[in-house]
N, C-alpha and C. Protein backbone atom coordinates (compact mmCIF):
# COMPACT_ATOMS: atom_id res chain seq x y z
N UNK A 1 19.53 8.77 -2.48
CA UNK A 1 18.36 8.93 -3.31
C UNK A 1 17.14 8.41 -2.53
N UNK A 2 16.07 9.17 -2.43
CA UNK A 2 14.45 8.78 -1.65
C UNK A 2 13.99 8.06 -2.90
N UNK A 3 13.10 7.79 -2.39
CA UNK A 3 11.44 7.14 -3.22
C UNK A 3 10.95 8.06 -3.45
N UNK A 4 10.05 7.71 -4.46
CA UNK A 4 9.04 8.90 -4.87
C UNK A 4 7.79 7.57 -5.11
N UNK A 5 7.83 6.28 -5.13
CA UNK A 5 6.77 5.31 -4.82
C UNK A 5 7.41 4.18 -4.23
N UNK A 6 6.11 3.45 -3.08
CA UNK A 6 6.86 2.42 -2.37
C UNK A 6 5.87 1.06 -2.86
N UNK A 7 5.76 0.48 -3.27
CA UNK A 7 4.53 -0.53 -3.29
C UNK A 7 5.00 -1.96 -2.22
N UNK A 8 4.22 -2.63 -1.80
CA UNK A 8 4.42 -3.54 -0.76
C UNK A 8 3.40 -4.68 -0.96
N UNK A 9 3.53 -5.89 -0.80
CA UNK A 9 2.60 -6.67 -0.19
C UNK A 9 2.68 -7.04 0.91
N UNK A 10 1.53 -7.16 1.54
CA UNK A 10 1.46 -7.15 3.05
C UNK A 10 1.82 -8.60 3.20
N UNK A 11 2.11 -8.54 4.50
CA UNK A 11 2.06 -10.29 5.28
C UNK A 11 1.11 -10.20 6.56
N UNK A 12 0.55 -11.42 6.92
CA UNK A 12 -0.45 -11.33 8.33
C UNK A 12 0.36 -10.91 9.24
N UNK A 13 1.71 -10.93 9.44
CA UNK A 13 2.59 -10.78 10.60
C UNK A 13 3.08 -9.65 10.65
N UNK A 14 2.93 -8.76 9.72
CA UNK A 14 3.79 -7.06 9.84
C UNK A 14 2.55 -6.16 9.23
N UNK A 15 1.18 -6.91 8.32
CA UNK A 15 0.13 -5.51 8.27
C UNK A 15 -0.07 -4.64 8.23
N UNK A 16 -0.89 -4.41 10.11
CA UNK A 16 -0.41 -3.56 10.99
C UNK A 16 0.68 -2.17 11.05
N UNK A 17 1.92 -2.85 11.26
CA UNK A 17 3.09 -1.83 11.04
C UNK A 17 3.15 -1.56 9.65
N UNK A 18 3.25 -2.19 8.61
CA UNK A 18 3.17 -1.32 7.71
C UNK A 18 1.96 -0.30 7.34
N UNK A 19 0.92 -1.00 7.30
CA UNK A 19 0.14 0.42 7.53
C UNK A 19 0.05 1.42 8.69
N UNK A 20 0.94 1.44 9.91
CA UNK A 20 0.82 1.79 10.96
C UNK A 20 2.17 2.54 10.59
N UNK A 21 3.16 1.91 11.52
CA UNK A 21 4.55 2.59 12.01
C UNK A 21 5.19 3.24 10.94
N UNK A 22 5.16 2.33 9.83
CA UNK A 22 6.18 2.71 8.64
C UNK A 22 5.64 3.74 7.77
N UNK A 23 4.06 3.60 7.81
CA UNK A 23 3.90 4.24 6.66
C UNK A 23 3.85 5.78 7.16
N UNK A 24 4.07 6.17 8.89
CA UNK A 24 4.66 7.24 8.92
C UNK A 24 5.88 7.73 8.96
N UNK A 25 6.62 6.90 9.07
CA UNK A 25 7.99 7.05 8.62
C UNK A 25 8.21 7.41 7.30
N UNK A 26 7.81 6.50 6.41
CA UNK A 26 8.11 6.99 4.93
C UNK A 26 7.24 8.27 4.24
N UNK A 27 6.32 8.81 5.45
CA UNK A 27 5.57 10.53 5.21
C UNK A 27 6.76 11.38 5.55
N UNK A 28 7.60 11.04 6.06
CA UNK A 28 8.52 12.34 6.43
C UNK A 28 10.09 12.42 5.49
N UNK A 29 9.76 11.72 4.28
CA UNK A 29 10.68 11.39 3.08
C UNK A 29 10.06 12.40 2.31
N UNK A 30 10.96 13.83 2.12
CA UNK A 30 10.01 14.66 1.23
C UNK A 30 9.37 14.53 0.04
N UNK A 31 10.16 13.45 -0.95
CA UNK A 31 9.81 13.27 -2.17
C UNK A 31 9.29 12.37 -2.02
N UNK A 32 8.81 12.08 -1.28
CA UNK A 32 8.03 10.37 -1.19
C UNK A 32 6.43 10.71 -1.75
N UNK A 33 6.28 10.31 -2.79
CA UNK A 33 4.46 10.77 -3.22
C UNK A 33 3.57 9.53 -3.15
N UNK A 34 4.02 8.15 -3.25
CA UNK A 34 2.67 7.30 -3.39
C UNK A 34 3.07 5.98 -2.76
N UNK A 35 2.07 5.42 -1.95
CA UNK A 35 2.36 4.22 -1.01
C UNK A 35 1.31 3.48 -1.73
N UNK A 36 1.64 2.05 -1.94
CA UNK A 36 0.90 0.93 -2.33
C UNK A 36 0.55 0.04 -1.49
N UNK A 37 -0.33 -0.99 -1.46
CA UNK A 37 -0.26 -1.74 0.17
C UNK A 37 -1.22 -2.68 -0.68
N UNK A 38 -0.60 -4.51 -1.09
CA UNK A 38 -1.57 -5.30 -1.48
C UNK A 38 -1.43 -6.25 -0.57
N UNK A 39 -3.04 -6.73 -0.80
CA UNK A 39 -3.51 -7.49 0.29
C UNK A 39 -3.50 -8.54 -0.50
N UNK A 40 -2.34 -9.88 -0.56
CA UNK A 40 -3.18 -10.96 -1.17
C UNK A 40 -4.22 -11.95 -0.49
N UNK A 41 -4.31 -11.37 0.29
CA UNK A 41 -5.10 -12.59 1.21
C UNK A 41 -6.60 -12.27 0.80
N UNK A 42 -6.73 -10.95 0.84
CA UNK A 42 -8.31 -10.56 0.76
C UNK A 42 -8.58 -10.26 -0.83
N UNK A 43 -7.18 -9.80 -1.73
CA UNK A 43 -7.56 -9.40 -2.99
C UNK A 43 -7.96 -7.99 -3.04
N UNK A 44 -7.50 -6.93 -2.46
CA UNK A 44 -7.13 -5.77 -2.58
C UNK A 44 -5.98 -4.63 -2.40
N UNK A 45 -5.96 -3.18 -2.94
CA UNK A 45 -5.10 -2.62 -2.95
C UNK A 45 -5.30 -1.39 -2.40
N UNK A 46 -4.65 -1.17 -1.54
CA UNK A 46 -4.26 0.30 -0.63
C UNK A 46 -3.43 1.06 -1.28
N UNK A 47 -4.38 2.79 -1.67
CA UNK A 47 -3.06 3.41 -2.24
C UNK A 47 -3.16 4.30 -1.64
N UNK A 48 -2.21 4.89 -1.80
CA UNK A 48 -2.01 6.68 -0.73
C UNK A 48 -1.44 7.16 -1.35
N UNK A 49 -1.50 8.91 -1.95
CA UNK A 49 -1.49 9.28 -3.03
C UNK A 49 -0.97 11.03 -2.29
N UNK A 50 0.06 11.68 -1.92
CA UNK A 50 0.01 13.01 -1.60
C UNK A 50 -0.17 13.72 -2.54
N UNK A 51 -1.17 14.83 -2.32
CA UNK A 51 -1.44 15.84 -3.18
C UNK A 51 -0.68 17.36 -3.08
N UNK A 52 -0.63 17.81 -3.89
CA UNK A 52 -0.17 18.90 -3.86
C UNK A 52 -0.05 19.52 -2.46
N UNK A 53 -1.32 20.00 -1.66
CA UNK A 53 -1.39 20.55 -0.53
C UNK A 53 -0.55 19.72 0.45
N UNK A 54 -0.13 18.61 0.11
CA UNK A 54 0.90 17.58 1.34
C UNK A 54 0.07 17.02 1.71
N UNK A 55 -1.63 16.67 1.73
CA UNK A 55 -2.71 15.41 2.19
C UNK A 55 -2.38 14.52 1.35
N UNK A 56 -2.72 13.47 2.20
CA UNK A 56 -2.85 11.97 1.42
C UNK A 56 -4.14 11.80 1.24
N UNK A 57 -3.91 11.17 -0.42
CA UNK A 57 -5.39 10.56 -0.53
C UNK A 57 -5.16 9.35 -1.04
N UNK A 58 -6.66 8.55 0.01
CA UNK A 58 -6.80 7.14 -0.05
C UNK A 58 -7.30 6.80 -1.03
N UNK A 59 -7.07 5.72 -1.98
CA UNK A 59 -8.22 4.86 -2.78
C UNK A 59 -7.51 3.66 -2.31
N UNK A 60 -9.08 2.54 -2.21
CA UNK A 60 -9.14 1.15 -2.02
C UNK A 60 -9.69 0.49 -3.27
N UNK A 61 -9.08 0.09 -3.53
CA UNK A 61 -9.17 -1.23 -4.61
C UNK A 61 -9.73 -2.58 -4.74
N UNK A 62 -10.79 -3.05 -4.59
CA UNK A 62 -11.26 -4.40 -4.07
C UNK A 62 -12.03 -4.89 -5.63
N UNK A 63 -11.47 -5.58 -6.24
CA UNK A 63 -11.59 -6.50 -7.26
C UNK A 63 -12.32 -7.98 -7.26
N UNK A 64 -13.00 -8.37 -7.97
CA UNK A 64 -13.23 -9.92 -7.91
C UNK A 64 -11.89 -11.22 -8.52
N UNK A 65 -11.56 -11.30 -8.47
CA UNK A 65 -10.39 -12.61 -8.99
C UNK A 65 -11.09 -13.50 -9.61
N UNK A 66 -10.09 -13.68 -11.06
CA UNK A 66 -11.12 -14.33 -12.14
C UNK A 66 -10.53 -15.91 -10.82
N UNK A 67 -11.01 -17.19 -11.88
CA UNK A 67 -10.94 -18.40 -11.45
C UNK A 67 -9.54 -19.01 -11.32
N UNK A 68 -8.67 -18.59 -11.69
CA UNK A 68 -7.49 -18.95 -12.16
C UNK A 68 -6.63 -18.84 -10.93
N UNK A 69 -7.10 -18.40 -9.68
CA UNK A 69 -6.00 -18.12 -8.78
C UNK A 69 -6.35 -19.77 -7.95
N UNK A 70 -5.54 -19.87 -7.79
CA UNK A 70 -5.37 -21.90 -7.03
C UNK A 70 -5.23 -21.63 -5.69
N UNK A 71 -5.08 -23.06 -4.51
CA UNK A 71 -4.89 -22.22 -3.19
C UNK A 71 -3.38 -22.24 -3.13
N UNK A 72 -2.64 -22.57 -3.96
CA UNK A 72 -1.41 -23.17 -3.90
C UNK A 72 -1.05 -21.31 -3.92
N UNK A 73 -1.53 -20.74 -4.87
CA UNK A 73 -0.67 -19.23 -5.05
C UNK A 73 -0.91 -18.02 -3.95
């Protein structure tokens, strides 16, 4: 059984490859339709979205964070 969504949070140490190496790897999963990619460090979200025609489309997500996030989390 494939994916049909992958969501991820990134780490400083793999990023890169996941938005790089992997996320063309998991383009050649036919049923694969939507990649997620959160950043907790910066407080945003990478999505990639195939459309019908087989393009991906990007939306970026960049939010303010209420007060509640500590440095502990």
């Amino acid at each position: 059984m494939n994916p049909l969504l992958i969501a991820e949070v990134l780490s400083k140490s793999t990023k890169n490859y996941d938005q790089g190496d992997k996320f063309f790897y998991y383009r050649s999963i036919p049923e694969f339709k939507e990649y997620i990619l959160i950043n907790k460090y910066h407080y945003h979200v990478m999505q990639y979205v195939k459309t019908a025609e087989n393009q991906w489309l990007f939306t970026h997500i960049r939010r303010l964070i209420c007060d509640c996030i500590t440095e502990n989390d």
